[in-house]
N, C-alpha and C. Protein backbone atom coordinates (compact mmCIF):
# COMPACT_ATOMS: atom_id res chain seq x y z
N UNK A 1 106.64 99.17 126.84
CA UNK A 1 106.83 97.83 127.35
C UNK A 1 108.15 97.27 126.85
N UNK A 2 109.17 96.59 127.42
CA UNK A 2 109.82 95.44 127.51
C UNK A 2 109.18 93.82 127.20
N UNK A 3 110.31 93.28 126.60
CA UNK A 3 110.10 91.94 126.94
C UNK A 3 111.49 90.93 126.86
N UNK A 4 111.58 90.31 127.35
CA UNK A 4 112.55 89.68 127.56
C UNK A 4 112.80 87.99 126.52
N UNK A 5 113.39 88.02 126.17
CA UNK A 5 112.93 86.87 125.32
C UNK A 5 114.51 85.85 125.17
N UNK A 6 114.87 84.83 124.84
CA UNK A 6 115.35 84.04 124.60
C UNK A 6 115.78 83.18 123.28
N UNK A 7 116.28 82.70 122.22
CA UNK A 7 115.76 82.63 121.03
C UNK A 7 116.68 81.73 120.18
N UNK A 8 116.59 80.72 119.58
CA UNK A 8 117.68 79.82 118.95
C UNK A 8 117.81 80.08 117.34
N UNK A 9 118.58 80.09 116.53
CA UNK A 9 118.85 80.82 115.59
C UNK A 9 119.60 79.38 114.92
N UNK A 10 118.81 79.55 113.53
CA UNK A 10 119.24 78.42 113.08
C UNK A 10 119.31 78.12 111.36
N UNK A 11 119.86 77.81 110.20
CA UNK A 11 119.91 78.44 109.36
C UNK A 11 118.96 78.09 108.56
N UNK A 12 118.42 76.64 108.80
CA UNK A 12 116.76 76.59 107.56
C UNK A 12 115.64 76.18 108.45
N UNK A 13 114.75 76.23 107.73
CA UNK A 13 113.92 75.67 108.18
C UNK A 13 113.05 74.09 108.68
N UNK A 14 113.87 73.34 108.11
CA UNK A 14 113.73 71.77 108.51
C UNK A 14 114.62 71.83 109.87
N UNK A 15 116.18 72.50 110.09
CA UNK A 15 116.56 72.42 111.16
C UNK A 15 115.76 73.37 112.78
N UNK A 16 114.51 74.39 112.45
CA UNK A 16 113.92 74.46 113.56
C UNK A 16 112.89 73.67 113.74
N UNK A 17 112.29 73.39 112.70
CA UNK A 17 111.35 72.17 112.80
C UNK A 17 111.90 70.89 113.69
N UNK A 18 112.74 70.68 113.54
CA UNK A 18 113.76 69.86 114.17
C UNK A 18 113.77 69.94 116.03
N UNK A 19 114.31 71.19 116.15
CA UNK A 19 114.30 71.67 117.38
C UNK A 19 113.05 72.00 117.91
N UNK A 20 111.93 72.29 117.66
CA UNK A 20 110.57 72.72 118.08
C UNK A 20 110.18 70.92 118.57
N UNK A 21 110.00 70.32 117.75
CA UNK A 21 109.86 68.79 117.60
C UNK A 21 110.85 68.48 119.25
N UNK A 22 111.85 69.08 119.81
CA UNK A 22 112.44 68.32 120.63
C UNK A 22 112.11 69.01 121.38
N UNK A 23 112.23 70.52 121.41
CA UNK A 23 111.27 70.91 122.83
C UNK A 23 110.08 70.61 123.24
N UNK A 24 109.34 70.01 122.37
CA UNK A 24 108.13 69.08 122.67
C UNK A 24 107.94 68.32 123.29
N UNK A 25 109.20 67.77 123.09
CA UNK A 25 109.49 66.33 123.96
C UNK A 25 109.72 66.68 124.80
N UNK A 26 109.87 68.00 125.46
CA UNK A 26 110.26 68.22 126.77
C UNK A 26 111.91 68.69 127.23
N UNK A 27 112.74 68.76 126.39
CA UNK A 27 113.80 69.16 126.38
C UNK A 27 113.77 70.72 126.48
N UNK A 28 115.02 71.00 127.44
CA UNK A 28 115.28 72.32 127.56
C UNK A 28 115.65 73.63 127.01
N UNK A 29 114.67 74.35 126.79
CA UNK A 29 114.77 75.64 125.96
C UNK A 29 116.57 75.86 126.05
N UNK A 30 117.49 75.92 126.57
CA UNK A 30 118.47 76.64 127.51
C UNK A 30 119.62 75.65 126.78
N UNK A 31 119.34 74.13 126.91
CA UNK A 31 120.18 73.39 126.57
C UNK A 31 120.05 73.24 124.73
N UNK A 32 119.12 73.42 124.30
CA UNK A 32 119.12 73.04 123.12
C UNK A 32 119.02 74.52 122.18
N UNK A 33 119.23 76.02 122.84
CA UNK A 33 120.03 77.16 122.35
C UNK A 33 121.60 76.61 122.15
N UNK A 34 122.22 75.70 123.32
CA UNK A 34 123.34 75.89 123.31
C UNK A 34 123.59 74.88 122.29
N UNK A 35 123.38 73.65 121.83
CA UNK A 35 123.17 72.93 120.83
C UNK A 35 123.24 73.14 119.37
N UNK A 36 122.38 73.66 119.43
CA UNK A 36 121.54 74.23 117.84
C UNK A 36 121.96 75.71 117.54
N UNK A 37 121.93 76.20 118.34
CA UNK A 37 122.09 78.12 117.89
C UNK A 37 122.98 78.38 117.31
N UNK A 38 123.35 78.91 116.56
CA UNK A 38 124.10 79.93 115.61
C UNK A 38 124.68 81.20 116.40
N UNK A 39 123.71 81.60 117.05
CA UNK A 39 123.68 83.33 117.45
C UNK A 39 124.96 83.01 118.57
N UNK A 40 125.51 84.10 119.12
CA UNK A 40 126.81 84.42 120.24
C UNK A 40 125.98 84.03 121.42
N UNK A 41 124.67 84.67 121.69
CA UNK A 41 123.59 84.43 122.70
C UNK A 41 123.66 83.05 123.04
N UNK A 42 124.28 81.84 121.89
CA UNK A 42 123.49 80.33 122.58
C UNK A 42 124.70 79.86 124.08
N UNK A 43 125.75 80.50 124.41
CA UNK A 43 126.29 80.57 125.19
C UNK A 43 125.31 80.89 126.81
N UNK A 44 124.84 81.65 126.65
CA UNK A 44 123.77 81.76 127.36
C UNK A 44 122.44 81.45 127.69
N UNK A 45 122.07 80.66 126.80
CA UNK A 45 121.28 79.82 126.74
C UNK A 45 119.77 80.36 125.86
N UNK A 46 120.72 81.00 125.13
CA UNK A 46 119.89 82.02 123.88
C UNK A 46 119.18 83.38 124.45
N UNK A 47 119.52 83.48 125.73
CA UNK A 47 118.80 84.95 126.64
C UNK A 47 119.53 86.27 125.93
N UNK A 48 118.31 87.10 125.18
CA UNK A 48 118.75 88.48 124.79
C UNK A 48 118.92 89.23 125.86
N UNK A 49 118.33 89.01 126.96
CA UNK A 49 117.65 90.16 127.70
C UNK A 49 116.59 90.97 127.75
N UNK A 50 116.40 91.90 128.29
CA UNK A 50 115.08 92.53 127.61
C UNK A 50 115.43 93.45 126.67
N UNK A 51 114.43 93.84 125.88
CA UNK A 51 114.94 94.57 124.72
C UNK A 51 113.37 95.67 124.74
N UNK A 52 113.44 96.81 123.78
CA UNK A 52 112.27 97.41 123.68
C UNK A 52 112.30 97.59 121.88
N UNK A 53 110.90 98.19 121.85
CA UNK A 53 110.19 97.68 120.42
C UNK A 53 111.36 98.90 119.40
N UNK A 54 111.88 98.35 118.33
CA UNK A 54 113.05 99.32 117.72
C UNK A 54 114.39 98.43 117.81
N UNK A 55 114.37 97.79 118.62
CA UNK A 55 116.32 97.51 118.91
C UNK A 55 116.12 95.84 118.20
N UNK A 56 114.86 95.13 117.85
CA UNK A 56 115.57 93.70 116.88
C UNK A 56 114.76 93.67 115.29
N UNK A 57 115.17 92.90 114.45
CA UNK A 57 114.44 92.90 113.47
C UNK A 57 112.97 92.80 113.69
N UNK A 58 112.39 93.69 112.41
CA UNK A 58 110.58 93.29 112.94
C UNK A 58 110.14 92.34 112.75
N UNK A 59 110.21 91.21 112.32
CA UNK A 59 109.74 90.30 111.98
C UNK A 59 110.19 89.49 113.96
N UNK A 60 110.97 89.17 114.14
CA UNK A 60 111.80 88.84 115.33
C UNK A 60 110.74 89.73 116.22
N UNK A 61 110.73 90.73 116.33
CA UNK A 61 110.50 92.07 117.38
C UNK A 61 108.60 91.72 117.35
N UNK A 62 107.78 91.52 116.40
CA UNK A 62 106.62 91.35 116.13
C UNK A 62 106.03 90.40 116.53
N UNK A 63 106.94 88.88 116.41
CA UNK A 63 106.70 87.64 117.37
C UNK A 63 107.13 87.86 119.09
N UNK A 64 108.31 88.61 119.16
CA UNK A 64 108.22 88.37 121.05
C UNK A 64 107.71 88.86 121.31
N UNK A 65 107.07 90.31 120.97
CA UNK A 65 105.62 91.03 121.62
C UNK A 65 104.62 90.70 121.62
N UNK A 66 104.17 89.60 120.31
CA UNK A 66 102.75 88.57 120.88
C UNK A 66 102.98 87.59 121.47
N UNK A 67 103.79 86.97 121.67
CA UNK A 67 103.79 85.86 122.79
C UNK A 67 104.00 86.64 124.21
N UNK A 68 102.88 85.15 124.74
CA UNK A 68 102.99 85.33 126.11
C UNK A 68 103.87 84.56 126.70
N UNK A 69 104.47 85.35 127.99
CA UNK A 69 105.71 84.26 128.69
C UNK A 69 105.62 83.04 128.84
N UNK A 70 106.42 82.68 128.67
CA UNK A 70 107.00 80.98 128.80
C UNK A 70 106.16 80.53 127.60
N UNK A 71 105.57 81.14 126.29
CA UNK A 71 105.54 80.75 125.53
C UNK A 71 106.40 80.06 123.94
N UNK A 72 106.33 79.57 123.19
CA UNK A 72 107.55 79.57 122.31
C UNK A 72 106.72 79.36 121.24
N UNK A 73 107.31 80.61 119.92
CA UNK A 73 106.87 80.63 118.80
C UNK A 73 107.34 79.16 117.83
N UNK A 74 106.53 79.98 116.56
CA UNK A 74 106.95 78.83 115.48
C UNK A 74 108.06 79.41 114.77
N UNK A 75 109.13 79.15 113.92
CA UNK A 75 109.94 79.18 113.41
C UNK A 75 109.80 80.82 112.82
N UNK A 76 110.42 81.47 112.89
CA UNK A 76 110.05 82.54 112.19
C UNK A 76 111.50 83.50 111.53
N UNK A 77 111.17 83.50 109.97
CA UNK A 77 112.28 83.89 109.35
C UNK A 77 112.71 85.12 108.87
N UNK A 78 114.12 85.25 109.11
CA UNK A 78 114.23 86.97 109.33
C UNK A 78 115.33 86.68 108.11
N UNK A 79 115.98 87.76 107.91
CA UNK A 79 117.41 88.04 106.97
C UNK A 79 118.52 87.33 107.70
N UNK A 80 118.76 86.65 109.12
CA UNK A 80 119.37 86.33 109.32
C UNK A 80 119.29 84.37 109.72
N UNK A 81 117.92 84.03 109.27
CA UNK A 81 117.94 82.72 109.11
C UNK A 81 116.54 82.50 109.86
N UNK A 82 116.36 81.44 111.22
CA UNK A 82 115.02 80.82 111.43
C UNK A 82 115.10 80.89 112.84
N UNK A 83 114.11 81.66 113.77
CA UNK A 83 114.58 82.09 114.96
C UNK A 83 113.51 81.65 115.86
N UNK A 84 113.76 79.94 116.68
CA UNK A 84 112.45 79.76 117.97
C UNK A 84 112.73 80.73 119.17
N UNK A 85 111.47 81.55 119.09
CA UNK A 85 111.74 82.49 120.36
C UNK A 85 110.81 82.22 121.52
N UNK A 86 111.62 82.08 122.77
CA UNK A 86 110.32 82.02 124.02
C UNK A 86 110.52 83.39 124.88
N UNK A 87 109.82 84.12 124.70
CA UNK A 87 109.69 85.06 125.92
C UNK A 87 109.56 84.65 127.35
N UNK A 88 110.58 85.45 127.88
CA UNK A 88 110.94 85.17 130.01
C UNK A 88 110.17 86.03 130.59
N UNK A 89 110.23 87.24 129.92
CA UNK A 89 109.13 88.05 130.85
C UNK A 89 108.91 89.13 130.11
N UNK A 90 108.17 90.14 130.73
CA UNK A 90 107.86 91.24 130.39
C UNK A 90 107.50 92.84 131.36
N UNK A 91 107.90 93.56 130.93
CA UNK A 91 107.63 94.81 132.15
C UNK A 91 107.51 95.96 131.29
């Protein structure tokens, strides 16, 4: 399996708390990658593409394979900081 996922990258944890808190409100996954993100991806509106199980950190790689699409995790912290991920799809 694939999954396709999306993901804002951010360096602590009060600042995704932050951002989770505003996608709540209804603000756009897409606009608030480009905002907030860290990663090269927020240009794009934080879209990895699809990826398969091996090619991202596991911690990262372990959350987009349990979410279901158009879902969005909780903050989840890797070696490279605090990463909200929503999965687009899957195949």
């Amino acid at each position: 399996m694939k999954v396709r996922a999306s993901h804002i990258l951010v360096s602590t944890l009060e600042e995704a708390k932050t951002v989770i808190s505003e996608l709540n409100k209804g603000k756009k996954f897409e606009d608030m990658a480009k905002k907030y993100s860290s990663c090269p991806s927020s240009a794009n509106g934080g879209d990895l593409g699809f990826f398969s199980k091996g090619q991202m950190v596991k911690e990262f790689e372990d959350a987009a394979f349990s979410l279901d699409v158009n879902k969005i995790s909780n903050p989840i912290k890797t070696e490279f900081g605090y990463h909200i991920i929503k999965v687009t799809g899957k195949k």
